[in-house]
Protein backbone atom coordinates (compact mmCIF):
# COMPACT_ATOMS: atom_id res chain seq x y z
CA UNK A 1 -31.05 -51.25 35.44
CA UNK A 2 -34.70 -49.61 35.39
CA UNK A 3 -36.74 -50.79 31.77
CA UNK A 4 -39.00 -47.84 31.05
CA UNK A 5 -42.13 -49.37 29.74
CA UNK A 6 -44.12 -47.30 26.10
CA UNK A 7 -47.05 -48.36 25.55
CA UNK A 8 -49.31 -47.11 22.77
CA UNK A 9 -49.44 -47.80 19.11
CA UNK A 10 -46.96 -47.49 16.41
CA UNK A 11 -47.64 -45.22 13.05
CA UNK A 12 -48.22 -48.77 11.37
CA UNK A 13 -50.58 -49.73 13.29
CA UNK A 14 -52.81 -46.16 12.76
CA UNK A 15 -52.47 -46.10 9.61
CA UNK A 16 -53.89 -49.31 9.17
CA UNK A 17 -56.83 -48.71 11.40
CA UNK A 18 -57.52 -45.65 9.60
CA UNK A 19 -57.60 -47.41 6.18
CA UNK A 20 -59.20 -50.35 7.27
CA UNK A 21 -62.20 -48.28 8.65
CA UNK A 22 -62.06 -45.91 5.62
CA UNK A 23 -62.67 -49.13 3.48
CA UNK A 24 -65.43 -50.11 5.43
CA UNK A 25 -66.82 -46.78 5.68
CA UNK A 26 -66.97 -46.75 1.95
CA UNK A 27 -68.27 -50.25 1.16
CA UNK A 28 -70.76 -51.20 4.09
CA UNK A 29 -71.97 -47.96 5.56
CA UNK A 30 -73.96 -47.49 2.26
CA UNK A 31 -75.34 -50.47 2.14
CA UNK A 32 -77.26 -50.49 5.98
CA UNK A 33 -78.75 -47.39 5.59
CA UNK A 34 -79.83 -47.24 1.97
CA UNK A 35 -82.67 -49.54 0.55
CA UNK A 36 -81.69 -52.22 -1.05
CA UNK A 37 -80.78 -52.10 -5.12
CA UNK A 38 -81.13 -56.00 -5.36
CA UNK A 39 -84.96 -56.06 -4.30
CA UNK A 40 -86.45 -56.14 -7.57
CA UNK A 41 -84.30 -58.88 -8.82
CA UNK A 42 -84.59 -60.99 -5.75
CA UNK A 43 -88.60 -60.97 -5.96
CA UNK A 44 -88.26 -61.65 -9.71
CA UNK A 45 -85.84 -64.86 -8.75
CA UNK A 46 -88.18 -65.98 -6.32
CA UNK A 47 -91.33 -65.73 -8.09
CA UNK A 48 -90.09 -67.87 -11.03
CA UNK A 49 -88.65 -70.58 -8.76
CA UNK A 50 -92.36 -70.59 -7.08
CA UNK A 51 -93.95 -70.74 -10.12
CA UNK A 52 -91.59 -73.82 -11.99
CA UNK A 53 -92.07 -75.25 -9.06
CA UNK A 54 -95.67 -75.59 -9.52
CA UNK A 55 -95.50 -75.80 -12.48
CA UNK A 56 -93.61 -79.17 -12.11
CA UNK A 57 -96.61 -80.52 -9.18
CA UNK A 58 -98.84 -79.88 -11.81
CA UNK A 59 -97.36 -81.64 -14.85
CA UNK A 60 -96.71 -84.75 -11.91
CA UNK A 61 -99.42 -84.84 -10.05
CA UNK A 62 -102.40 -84.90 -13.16
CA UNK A 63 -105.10 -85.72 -10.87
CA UNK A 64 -104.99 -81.84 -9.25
CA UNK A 65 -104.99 -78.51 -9.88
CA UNK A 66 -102.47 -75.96 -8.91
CA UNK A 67 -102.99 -72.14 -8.62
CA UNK A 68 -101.22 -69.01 -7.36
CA UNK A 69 -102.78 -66.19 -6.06
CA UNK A 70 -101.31 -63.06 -5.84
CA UNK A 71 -102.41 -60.05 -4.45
CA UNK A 72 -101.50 -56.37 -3.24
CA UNK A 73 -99.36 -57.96 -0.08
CA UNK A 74 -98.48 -61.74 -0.53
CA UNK A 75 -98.91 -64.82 -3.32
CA UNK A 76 -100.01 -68.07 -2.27
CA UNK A 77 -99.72 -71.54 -3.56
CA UNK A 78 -103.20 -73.51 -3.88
CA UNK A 79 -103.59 -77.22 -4.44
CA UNK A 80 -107.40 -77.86 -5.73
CA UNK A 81 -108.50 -81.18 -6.46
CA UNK A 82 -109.38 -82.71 -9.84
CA UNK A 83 -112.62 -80.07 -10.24
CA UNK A 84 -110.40 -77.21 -9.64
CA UNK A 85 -112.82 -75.77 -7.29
CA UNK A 86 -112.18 -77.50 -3.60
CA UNK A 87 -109.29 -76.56 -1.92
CA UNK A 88 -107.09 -79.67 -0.76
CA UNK A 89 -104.01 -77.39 1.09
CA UNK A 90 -102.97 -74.00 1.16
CA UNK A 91 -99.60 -73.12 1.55
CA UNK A 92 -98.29 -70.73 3.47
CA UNK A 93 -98.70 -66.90 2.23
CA UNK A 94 -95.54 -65.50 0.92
CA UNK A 95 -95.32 -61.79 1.77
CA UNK A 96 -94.53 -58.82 -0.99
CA UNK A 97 -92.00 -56.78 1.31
CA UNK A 98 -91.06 -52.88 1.39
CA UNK A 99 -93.46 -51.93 -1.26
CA UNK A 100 -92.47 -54.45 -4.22
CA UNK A 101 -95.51 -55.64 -6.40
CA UNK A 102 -96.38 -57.85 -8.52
CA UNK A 103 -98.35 -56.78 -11.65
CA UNK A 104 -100.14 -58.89 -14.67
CA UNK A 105 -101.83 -56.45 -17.13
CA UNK A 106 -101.66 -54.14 -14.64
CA UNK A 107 -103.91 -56.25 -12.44
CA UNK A 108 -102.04 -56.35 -8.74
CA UNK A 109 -104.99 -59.12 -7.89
CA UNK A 110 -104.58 -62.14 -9.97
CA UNK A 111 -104.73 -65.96 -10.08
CA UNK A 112 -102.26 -68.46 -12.55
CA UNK A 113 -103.51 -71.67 -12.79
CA UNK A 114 -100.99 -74.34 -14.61
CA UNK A 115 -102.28 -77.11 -16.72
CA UNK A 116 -101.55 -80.99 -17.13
CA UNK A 117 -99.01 -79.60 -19.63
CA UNK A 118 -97.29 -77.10 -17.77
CA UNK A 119 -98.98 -73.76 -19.36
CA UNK A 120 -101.29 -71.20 -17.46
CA UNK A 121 -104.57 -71.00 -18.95
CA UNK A 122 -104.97 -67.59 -18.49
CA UNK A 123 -101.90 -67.43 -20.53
CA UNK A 124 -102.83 -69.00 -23.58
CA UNK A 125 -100.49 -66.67 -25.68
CA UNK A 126 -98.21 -66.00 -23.34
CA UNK A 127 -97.81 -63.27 -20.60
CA UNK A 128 -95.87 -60.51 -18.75
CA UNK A 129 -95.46 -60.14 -14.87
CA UNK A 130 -94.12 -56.46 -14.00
CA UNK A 131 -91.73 -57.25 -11.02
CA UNK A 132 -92.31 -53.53 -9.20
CA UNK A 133 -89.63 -52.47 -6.49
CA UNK A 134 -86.70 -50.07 -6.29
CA UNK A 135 -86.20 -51.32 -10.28
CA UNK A 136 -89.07 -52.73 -12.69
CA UNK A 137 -88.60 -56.15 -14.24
CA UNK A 138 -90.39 -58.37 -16.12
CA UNK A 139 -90.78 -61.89 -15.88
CA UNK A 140 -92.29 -63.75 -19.17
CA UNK A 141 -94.46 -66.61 -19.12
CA UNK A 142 -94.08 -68.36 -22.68
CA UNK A 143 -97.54 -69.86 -24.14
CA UNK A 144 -95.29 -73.04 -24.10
CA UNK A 145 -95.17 -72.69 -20.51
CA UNK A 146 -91.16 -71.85 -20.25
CA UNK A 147 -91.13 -69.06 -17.85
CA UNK A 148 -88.27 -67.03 -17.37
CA UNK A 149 -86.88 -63.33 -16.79
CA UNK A 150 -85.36 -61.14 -19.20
């Protein structure tokens, strides 16, 4: 007796094809070829983990000085010694990507330098850093010292 052999796919098996790539068509498509959304928020994370974390070096380590620098492109982490003047290291520059900014009165050039007590002295009252991207945040810089976003 001669088998004849089908081969080829059965209506399940399109149909699921077709909604399986009409799901991702929907869902990740977007997503490569559009900027992303989260930009703004993920600079705004970042920053405030950078700065906490200095701000914790300098409330342990009370024989230094610690300062960020930020520019148009990048923010850096400076350890100074005791006179706040000579450098001791430099960390490595941390690049502003696809346009995103940070901003402190406006000023896109700017320097935060944390005390023994864990405030910025150019800060005394407290301060605002616009977070600039696809979005505008800002991140708030209590005259305490507590530093979070809003």
């Amino acid at each position: 007796m001669k088998q004849s052999l089908h081969t080829g796919f059965t209506l399940v098996e399109l149909v699921t094809t077709i909604i399986l790539i009409a799901i991702l068509a929907v869902t990740v498509l977007p997503r490569l070829f559009t900027t992303s959304n989260y930009s703004a928020f993920t600079l705004r994370d970042e920053f405030i983990a950078e700065l906490r974390k200095v701000q914790l070096m300098a409330m342990n380590n009370q024989d230094r000085c610690y300062r960020i620098n930020v520019d148009d492109s990048q923010y850096q982490t400076l350890v100074l010694q005791s006179d706040c003047a000579t450098s001791v290291r430099n960390r490595d520059p941390q690049p502003l990507h696809n346009g995103t900014s940070l901003k402190l009165s406006g000023a896109r050039n700017f320097a935060l330098q944390f005390t023994t007590s864990g405030t910025i002295t150019a800060c005394a009252g407290g301060c605002s850093i616009d977070v600039v991207a696809d979005d505008s945040l800002t991140l708030t810089i209590e005259s305490q010292g507590y530093i979070h976003g809003r």
